[in-house]
PDB file of N, CA and C in Angstrom:
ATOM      1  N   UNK A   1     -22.419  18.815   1.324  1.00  0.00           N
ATOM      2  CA  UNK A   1     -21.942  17.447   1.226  1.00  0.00           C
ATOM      3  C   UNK A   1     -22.444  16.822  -0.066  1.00  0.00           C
ATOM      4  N   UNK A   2     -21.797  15.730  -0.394  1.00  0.00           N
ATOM      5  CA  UNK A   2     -21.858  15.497  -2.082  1.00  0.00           C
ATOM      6  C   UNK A   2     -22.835  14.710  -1.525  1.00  0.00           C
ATOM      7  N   UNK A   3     -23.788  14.098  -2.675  1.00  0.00           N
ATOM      8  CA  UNK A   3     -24.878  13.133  -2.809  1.00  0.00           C
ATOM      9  C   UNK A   3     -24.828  11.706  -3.323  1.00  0.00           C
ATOM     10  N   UNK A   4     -23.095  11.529  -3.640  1.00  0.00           N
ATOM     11  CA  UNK A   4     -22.755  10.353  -3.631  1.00  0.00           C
ATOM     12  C   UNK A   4     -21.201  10.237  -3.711  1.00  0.00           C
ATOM     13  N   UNK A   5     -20.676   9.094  -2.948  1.00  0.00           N
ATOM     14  CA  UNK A   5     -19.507   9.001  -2.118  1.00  0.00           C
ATOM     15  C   UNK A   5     -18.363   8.000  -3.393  1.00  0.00           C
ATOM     16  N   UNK A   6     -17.391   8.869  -3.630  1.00  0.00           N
ATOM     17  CA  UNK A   6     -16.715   8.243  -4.378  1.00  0.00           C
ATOM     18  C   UNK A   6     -15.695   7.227  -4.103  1.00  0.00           C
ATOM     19  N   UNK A   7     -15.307   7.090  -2.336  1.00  0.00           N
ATOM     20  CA  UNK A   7     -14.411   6.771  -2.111  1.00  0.00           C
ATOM     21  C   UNK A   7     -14.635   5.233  -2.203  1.00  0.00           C
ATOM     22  N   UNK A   8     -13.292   4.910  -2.414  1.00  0.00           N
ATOM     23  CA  UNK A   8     -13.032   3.592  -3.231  1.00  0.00           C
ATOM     24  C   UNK A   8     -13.713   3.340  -4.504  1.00  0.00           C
ATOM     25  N   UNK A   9     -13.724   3.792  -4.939  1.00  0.00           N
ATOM     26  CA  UNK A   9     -14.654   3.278  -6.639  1.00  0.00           C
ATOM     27  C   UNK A   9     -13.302   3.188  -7.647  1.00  0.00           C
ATOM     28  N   UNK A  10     -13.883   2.604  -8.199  1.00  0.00           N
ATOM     29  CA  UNK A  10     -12.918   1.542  -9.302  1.00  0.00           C
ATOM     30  C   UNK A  10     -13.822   2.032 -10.761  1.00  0.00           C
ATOM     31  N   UNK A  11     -13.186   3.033 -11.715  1.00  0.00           N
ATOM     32  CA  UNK A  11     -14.333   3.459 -12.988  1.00  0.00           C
ATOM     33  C   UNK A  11     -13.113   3.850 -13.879  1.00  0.00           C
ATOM     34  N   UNK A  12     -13.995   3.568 -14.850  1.00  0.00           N
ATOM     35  CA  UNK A  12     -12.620   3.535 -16.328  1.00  0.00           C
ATOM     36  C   UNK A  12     -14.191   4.012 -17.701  1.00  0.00           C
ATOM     37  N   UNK A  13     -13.564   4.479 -18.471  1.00  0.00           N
ATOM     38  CA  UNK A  13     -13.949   5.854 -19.185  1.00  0.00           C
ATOM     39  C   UNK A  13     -14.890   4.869 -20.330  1.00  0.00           C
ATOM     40  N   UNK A  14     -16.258   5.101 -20.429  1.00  0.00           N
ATOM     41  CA  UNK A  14     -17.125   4.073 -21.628  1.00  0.00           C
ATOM     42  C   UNK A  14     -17.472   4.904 -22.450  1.00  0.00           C
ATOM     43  N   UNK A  15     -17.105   6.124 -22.528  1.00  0.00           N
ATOM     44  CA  UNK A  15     -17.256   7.114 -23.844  1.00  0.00           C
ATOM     45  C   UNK A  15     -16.742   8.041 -23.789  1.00  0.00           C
ATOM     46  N   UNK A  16     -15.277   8.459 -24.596  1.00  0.00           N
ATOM     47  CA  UNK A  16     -14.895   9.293 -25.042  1.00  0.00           C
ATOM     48  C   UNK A  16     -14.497  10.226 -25.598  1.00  0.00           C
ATOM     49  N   UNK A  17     -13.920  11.298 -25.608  1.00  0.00           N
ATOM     50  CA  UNK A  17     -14.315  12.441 -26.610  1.00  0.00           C
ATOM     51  C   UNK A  17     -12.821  12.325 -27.425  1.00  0.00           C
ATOM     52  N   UNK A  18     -13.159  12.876 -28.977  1.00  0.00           N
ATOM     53  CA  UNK A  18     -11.759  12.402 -29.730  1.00  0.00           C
ATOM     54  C   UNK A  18     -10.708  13.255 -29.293  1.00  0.00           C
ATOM     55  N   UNK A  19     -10.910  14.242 -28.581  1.00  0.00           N
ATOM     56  CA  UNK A  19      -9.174  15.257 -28.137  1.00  0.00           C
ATOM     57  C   UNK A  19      -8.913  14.827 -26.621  1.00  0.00           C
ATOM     58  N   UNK A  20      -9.563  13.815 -26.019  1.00  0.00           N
ATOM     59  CA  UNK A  20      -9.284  12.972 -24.558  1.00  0.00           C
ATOM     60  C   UNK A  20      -8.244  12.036 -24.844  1.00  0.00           C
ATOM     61  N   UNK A  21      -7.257  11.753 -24.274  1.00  0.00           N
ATOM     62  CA  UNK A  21      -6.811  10.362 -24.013  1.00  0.00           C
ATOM     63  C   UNK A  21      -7.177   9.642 -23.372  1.00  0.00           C
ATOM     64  N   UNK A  22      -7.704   9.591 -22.568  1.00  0.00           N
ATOM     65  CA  UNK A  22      -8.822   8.461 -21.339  1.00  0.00           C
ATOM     66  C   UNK A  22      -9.621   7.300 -22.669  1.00  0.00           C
ATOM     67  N   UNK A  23      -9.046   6.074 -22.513  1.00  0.00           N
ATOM     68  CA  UNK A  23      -9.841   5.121 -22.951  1.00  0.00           C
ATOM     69  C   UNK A  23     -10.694   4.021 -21.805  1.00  0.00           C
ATOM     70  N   UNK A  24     -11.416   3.259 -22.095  1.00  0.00           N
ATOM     71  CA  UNK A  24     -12.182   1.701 -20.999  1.00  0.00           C
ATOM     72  C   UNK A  24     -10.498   1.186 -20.873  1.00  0.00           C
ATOM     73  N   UNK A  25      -9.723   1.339 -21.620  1.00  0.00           N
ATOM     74  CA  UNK A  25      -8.264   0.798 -20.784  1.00  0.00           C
ATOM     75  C   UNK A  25      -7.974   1.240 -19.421  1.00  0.00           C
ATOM     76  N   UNK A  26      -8.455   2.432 -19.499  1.00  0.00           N
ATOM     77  CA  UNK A  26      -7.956   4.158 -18.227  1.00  0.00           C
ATOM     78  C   UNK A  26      -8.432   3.618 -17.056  1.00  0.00           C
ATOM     79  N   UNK A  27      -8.062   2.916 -16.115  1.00  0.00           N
ATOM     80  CA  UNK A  27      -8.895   2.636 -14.961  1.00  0.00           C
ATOM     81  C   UNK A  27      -8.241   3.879 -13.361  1.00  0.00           C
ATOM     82  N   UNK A  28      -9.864   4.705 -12.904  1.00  0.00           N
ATOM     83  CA  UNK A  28      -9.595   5.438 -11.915  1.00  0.00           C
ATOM     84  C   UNK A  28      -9.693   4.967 -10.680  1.00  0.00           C
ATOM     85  N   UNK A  29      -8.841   5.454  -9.794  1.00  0.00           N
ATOM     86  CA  UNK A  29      -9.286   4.869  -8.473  1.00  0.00           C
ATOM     87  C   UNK A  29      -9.488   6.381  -7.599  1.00  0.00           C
ATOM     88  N   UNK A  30     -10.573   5.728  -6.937  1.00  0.00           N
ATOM     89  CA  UNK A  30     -11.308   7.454  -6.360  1.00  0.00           C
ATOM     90  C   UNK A  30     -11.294   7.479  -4.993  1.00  0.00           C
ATOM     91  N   UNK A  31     -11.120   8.704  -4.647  1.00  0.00           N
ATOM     92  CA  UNK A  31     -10.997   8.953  -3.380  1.00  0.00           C
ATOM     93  C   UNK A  31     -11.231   9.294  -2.793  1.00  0.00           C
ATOM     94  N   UNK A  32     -12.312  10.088  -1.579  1.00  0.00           N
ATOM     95  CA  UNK A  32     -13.311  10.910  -1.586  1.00  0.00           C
ATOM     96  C   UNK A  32     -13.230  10.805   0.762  1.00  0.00           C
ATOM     97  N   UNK A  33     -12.870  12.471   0.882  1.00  0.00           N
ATOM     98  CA  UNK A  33     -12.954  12.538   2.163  1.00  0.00           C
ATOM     99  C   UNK A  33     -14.093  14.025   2.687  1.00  0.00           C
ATOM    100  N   UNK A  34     -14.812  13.893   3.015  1.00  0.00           N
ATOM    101  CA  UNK A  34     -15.794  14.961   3.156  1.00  0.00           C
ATOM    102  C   UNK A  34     -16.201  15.631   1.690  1.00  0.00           C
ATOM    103  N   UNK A  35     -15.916  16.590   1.217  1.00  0.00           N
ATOM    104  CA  UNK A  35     -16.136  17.363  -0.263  1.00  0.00           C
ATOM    105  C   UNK A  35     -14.756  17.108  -0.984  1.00  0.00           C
ATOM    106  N   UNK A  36     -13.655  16.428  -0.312  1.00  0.00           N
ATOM    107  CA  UNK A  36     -12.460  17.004  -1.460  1.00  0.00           C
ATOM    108  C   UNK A  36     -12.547  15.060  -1.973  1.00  0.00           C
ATOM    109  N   UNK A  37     -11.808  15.050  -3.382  1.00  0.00           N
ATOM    110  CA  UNK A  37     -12.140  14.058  -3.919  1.00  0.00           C
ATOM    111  C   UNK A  37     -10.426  14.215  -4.370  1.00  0.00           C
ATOM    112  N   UNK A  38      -9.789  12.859  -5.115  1.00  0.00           N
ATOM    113  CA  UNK A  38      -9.101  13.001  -5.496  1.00  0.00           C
ATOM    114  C   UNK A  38      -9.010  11.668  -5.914  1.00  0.00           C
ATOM    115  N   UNK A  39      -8.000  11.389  -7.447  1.00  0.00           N
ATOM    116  CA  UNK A  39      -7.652   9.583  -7.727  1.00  0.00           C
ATOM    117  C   UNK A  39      -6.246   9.792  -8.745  1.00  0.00           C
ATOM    118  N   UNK A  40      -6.234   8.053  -8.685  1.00  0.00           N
ATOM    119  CA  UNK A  40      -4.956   7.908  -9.631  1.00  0.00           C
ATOM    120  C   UNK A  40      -5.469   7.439 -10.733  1.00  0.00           C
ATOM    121  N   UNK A  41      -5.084   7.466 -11.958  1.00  0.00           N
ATOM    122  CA  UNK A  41      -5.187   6.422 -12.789  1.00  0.00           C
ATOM    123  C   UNK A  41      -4.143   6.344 -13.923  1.00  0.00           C
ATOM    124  N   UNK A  42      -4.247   5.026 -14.453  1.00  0.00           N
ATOM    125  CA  UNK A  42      -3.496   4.722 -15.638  1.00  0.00           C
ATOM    126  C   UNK A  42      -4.070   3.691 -16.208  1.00  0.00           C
ATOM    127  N   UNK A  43      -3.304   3.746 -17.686  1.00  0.00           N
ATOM    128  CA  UNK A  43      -4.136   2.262 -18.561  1.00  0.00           C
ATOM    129  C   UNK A  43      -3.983   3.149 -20.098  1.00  0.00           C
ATOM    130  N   UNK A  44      -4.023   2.046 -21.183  1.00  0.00           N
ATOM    131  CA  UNK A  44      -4.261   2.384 -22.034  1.00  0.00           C
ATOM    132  C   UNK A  44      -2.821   3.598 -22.836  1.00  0.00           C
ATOM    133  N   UNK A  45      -3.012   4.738 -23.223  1.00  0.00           N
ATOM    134  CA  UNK A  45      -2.286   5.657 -23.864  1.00  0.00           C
ATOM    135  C   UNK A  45      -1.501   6.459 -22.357  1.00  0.00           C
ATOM    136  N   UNK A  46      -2.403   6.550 -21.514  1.00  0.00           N
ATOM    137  CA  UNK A  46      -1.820   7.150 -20.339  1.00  0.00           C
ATOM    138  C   UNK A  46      -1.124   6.277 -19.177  1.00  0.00           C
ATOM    139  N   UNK A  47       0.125   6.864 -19.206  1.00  0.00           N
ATOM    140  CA  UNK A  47       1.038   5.965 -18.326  1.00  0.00           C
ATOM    141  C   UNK A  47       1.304   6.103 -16.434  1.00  0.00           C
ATOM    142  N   UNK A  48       0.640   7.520 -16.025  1.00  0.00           N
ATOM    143  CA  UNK A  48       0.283   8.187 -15.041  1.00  0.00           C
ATOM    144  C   UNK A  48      -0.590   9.374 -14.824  1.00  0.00           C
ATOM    145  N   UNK A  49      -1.668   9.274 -14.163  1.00  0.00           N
ATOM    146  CA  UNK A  49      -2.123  10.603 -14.097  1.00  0.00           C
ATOM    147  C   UNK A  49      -2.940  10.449 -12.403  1.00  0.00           C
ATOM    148  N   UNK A  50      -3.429  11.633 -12.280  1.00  0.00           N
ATOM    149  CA  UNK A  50      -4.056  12.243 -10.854  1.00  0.00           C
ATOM    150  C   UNK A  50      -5.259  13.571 -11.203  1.00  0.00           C
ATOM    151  N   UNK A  51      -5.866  13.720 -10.633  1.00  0.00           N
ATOM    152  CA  UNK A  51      -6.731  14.312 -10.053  1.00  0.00           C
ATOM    153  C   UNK A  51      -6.841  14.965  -9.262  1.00  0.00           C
ATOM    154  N   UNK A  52      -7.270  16.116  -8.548  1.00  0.00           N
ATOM    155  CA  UNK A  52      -7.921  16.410  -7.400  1.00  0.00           C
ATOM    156  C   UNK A  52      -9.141  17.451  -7.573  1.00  0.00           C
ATOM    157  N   UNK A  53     -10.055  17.391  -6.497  1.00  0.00           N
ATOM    158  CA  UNK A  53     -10.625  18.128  -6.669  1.00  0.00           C
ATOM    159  C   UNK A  53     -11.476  18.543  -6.157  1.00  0.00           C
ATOM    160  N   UNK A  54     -13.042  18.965  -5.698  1.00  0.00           N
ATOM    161  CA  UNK A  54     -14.158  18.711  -4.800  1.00  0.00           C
ATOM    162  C   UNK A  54     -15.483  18.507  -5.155  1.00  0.00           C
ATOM    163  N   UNK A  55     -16.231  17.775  -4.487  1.00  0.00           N
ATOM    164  CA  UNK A  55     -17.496  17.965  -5.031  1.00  0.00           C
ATOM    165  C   UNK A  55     -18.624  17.972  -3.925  1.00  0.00           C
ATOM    166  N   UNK A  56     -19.828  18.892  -4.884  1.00  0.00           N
ATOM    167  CA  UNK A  56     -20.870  19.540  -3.803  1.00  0.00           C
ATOM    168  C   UNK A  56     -21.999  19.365  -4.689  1.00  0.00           C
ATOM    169  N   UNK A  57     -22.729  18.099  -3.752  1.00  0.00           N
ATOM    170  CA  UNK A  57     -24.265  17.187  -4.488  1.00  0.00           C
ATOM    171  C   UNK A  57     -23.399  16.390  -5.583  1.00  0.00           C
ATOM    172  N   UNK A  58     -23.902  17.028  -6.860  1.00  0.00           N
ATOM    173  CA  UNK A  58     -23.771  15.944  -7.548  1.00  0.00           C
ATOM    174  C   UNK A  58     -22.931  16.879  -8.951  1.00  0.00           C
ATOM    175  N   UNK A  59     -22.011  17.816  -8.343  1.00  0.00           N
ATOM    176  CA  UNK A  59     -21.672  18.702  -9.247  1.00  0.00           C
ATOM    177  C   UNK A  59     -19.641  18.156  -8.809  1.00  0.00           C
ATOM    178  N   UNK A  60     -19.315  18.095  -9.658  1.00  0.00           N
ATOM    179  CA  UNK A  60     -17.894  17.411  -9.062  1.00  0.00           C
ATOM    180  C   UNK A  60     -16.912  18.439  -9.980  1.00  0.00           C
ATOM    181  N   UNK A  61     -15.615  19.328  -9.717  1.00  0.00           N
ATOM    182  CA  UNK A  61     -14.868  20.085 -10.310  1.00  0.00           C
ATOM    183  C   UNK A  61     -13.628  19.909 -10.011  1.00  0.00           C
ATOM    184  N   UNK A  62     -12.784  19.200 -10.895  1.00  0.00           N
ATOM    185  CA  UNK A  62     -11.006  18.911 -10.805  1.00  0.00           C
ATOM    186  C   UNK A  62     -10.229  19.796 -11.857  1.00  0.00           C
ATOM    187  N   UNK A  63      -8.890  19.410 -11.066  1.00  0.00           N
ATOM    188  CA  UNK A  63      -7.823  19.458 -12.114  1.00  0.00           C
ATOM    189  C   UNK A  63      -7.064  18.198 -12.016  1.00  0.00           C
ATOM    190  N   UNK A  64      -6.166  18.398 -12.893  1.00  0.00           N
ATOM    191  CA  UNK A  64      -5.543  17.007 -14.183  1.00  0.00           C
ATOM    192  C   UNK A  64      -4.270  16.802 -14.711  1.00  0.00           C
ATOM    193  N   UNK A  65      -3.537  16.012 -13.813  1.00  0.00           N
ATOM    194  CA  UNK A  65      -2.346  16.263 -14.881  1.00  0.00           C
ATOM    195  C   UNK A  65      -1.671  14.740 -15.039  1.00  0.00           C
ATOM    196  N   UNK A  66      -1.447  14.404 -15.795  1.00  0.00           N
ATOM    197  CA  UNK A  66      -1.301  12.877 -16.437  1.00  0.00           C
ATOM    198  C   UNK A  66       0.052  12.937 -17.090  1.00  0.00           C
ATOM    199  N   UNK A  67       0.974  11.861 -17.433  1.00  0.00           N
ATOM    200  CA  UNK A  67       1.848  11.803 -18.186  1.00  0.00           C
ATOM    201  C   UNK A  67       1.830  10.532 -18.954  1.00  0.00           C
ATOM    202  N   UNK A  68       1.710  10.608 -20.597  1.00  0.00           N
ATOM    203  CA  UNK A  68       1.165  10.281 -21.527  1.00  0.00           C
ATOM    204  C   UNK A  68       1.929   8.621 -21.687  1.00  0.00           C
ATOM    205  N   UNK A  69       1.944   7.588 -22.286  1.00  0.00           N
ATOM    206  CA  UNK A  69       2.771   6.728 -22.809  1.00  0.00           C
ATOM    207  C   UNK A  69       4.219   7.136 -23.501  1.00  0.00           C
ATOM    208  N   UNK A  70       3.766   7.795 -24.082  1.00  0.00           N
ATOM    209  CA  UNK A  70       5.348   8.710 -25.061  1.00  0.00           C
ATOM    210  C   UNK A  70       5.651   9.570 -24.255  1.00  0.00           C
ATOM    211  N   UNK A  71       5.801   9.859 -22.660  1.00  0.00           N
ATOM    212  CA  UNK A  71       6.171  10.698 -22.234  1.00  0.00           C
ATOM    213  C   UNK A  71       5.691  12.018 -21.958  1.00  0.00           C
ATOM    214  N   UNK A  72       4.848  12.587 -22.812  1.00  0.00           N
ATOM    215  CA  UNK A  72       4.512  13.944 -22.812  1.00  0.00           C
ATOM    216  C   UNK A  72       3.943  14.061 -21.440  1.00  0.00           C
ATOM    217  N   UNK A  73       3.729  15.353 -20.960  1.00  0.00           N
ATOM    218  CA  UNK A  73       3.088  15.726 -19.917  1.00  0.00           C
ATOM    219  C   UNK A  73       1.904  16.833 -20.266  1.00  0.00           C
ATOM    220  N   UNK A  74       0.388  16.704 -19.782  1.00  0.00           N
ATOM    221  CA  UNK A  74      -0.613  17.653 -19.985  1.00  0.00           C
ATOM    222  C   UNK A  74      -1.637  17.332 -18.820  1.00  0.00           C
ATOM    223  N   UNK A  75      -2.186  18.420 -18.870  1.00  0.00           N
ATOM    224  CA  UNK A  75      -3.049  18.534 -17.535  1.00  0.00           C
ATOM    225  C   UNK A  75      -4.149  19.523 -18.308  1.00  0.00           C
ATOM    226  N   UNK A  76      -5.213  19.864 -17.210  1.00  0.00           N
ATOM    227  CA  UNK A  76      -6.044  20.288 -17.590  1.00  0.00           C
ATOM    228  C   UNK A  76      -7.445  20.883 -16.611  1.00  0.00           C
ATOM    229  N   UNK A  77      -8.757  21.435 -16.474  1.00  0.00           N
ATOM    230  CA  UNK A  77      -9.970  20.915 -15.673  1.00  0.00           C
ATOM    231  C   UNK A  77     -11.306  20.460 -16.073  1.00  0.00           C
ATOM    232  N   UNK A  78     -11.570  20.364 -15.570  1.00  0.00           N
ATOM    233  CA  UNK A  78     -12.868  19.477 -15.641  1.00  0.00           C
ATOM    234  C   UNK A  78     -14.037  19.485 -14.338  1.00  0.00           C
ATOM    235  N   UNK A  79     -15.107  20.535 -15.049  1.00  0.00           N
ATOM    236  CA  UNK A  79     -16.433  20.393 -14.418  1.00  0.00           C
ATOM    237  C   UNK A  79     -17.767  18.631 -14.849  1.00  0.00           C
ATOM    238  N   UNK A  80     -17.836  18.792 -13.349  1.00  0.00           N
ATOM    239  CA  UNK A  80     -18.560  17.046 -14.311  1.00  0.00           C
ATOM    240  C   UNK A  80     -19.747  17.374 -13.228  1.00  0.00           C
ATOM    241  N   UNK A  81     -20.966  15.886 -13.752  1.00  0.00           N
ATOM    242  CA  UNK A  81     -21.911  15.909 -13.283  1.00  0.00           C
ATOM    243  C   UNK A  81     -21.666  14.680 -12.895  1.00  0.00           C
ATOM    244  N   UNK A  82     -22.266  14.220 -11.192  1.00  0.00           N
ATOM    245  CA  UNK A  82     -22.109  12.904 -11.336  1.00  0.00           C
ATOM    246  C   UNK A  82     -24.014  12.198 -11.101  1.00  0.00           C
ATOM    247  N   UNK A  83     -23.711  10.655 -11.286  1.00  0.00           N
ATOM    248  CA  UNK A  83     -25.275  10.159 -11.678  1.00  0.00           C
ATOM    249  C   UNK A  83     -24.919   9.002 -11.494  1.00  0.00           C
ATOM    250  N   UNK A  84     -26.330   8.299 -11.414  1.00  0.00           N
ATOM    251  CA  UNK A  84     -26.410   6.808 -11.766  1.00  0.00           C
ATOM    252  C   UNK A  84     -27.011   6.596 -13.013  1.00  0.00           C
ATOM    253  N   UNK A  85     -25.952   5.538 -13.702  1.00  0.00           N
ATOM    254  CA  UNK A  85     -26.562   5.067 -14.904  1.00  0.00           C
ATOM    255  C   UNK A  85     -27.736   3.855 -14.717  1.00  0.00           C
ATOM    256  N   UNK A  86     -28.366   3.597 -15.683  1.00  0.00           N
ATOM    257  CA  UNK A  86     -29.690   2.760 -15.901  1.00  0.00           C
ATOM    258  C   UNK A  86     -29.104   1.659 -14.587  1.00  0.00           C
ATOM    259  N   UNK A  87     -28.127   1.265 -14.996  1.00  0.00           N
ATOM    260  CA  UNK A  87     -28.279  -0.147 -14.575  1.00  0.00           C
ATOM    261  C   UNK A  87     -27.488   0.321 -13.043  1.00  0.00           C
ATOM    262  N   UNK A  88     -27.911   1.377 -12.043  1.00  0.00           N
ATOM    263  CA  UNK A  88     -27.176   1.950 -11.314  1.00  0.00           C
ATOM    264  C   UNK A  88     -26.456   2.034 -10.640  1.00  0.00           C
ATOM    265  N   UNK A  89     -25.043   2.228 -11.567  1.00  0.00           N
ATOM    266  CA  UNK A  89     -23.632   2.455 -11.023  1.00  0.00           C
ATOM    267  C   UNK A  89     -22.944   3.944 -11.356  1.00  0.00           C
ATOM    268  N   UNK A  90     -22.409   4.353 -10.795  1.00  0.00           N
ATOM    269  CA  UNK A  90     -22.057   5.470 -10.401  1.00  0.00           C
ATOM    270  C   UNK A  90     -21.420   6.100 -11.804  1.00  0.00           C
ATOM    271  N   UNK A  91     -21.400   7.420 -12.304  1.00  0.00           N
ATOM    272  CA  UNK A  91     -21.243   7.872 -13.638  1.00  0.00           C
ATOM    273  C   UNK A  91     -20.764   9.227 -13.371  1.00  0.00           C
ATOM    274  N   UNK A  92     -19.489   9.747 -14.249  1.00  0.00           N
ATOM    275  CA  UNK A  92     -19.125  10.699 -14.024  1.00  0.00           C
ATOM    276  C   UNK A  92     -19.356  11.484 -15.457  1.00  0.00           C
ATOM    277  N   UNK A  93     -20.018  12.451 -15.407  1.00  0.00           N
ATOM    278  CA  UNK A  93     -20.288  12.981 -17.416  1.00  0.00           C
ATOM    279  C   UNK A  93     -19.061  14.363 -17.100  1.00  0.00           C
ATOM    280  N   UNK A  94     -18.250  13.872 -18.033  1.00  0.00           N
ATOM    281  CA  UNK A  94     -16.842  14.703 -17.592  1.00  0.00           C
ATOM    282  C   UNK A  94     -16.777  15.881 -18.669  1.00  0.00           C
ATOM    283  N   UNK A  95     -16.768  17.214 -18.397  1.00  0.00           N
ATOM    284  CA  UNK A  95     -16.850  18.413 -19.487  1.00  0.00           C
ATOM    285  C   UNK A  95     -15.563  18.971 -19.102  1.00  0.00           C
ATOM    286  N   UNK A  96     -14.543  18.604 -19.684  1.00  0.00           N
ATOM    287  CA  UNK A  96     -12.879  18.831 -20.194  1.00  0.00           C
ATOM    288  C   UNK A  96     -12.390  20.031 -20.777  1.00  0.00           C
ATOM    289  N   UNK A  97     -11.466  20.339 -20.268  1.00  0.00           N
ATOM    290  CA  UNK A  97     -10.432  21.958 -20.929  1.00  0.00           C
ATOM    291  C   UNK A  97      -9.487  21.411 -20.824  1.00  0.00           C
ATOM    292  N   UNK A  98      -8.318  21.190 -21.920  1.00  0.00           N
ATOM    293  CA  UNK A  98      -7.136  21.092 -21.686  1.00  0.00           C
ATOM    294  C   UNK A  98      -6.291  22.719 -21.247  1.00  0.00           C
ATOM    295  N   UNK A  99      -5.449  22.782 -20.846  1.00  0.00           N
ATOM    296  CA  UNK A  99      -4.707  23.676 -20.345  1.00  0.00           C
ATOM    297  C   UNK A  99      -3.493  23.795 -21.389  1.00  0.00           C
ATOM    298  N   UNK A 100      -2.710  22.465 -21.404  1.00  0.00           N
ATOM    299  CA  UNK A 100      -1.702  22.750 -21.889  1.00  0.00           C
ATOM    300  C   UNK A 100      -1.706  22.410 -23.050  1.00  0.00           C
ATOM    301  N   UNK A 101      -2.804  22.059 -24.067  1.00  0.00           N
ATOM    302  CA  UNK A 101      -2.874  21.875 -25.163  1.00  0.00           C
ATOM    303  C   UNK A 101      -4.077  22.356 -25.599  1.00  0.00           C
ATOM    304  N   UNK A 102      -4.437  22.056 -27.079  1.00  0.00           N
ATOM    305  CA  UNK A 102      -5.618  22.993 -27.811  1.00  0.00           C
ATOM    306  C   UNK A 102      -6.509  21.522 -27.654  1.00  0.00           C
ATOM    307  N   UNK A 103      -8.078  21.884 -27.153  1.00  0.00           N
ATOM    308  CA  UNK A 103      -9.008  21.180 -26.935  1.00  0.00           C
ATOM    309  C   UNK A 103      -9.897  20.999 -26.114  1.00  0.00           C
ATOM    310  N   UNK A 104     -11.167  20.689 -26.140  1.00  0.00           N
ATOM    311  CA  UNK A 104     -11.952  20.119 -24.778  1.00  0.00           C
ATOM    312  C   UNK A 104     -12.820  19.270 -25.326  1.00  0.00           C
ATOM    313  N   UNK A 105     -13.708  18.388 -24.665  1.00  0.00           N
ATOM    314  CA  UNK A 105     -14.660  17.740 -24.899  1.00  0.00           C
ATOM    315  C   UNK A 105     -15.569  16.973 -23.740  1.00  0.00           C
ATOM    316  N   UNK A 106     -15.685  15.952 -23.831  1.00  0.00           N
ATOM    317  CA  UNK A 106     -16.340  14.992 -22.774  1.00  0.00           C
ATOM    318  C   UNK A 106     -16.373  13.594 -22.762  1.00  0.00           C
ATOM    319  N   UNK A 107     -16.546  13.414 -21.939  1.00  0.00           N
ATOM    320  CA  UNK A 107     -16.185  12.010 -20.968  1.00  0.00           C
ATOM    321  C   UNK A 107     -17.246  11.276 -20.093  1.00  0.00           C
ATOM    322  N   UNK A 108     -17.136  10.220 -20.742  1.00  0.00           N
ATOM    323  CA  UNK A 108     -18.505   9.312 -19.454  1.00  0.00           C
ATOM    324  C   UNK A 108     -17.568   8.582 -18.635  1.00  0.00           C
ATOM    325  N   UNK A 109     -17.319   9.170 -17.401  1.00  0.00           N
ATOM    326  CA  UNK A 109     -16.449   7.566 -16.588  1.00  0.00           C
ATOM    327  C   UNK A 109     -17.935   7.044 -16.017  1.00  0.00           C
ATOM    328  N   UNK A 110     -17.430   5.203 -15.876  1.00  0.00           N
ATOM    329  CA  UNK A 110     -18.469   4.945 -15.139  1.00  0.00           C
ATOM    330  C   UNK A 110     -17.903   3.983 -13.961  1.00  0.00           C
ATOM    331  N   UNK A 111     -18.030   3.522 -12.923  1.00  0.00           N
ATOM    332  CA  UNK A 111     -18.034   2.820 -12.256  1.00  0.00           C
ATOM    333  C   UNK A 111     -17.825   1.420 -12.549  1.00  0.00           C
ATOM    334  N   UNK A 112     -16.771   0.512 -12.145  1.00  0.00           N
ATOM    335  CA  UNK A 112     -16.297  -0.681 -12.697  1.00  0.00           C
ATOM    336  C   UNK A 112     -17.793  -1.543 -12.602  1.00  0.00           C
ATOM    337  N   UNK A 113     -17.808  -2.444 -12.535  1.00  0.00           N
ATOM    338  CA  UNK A 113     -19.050  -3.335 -12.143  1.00  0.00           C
ATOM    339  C   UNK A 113     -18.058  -4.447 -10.559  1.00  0.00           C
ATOM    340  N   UNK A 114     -18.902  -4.614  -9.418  1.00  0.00           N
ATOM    341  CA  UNK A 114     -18.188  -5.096  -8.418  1.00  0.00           C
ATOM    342  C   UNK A 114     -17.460  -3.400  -7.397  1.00  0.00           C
ATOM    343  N   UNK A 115     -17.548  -2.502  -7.723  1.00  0.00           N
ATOM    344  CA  UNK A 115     -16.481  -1.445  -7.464  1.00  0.00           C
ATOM    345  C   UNK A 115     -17.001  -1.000  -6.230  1.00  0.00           C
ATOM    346  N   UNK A 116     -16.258  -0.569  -5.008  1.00  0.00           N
ATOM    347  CA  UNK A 116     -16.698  -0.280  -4.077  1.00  0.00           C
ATOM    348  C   UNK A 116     -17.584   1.165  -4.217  1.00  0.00           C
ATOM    349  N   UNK A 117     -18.101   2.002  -2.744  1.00  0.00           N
ATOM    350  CA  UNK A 117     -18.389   3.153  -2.702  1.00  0.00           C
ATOM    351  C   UNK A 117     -19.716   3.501  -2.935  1.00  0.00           C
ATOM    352  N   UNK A 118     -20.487   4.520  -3.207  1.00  0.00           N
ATOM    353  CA  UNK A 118     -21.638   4.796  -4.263  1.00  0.00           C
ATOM    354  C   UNK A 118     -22.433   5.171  -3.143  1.00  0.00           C
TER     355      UNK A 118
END
C-alpha cells in the first residue's frame, strides 16, 4: 500500500524539464483507489491528457498520453518518487521517457495549495 493517498489532489507542474510540455498552467487531478492511481489533466500547451498507473510506498510508475494544443498526440512513462515538500504538500519528482518522440527528463508536480488528499 502506497504511503500517501493521492486521491483527490489538485497539483500542476513547479519545475520542468525543457523536452516536457507540462507547465504550473498543467493542472492534474488525481485519483487513487488501493495501489492503482490514475488523473486527467490539461492547461497551458496541453489540451488533454491522462495517466494511469500504480503506486507502492512512495515509488509511483505511469503511462501517458496527452493531446497537445496543435493537435499532436504523444504519450510516454514515467517512474516518480513521491514526497512532501518543505512546506508539506504532496510532490511528485517525475523521471520521463517519451515513447513517441525523442526525449526524457523530469518533473516536479506539486500539490495545489488548499488541494484535497495527502
Amino acid at each position: 500500500m502506497s504511503d500517501f493517498n493521492l486521491d483527490g489532489l489538485r497539483m500542476n507542474a513547479v519545475d520542468t524539464d525543457g523536452s516536457g510540455i507540462s507547465n504550473e498552467d498543467t493542472v492534474f487531478e488525481f485519483h487513487q483507489e488501493g495501489d492503482s492511481v490514475w488523473a486527467n489533466y490539461a492547461g497551458g500547451s496541453v489540451a488533454r491528457g491522462y495517466l494511469v498507473g500504480t503506486v507502492r510506498e512512495a515509488n509511483l510508475e505511469f503511462r501517458y498520453c496527452q493531446m497537445e494544443a496543435d493537435g499532436s498526440l504523444d504519450g510516454g512513462h514515467s517512474n516518480c518518487v513521491v514526497k512532501r515538500s518543505r512546506d508539506g504538500l504532496v510532490q511528485i519528482v517525475e523521471f520521463f521517457q517519451w515513447t513517441s518522440r525523442p526525449g526524457s527528463g523530469t518533473n516536479i508536480i506539486q500539490e495545489l495549495p488548499g488541494g484535497a488528499g495527502g
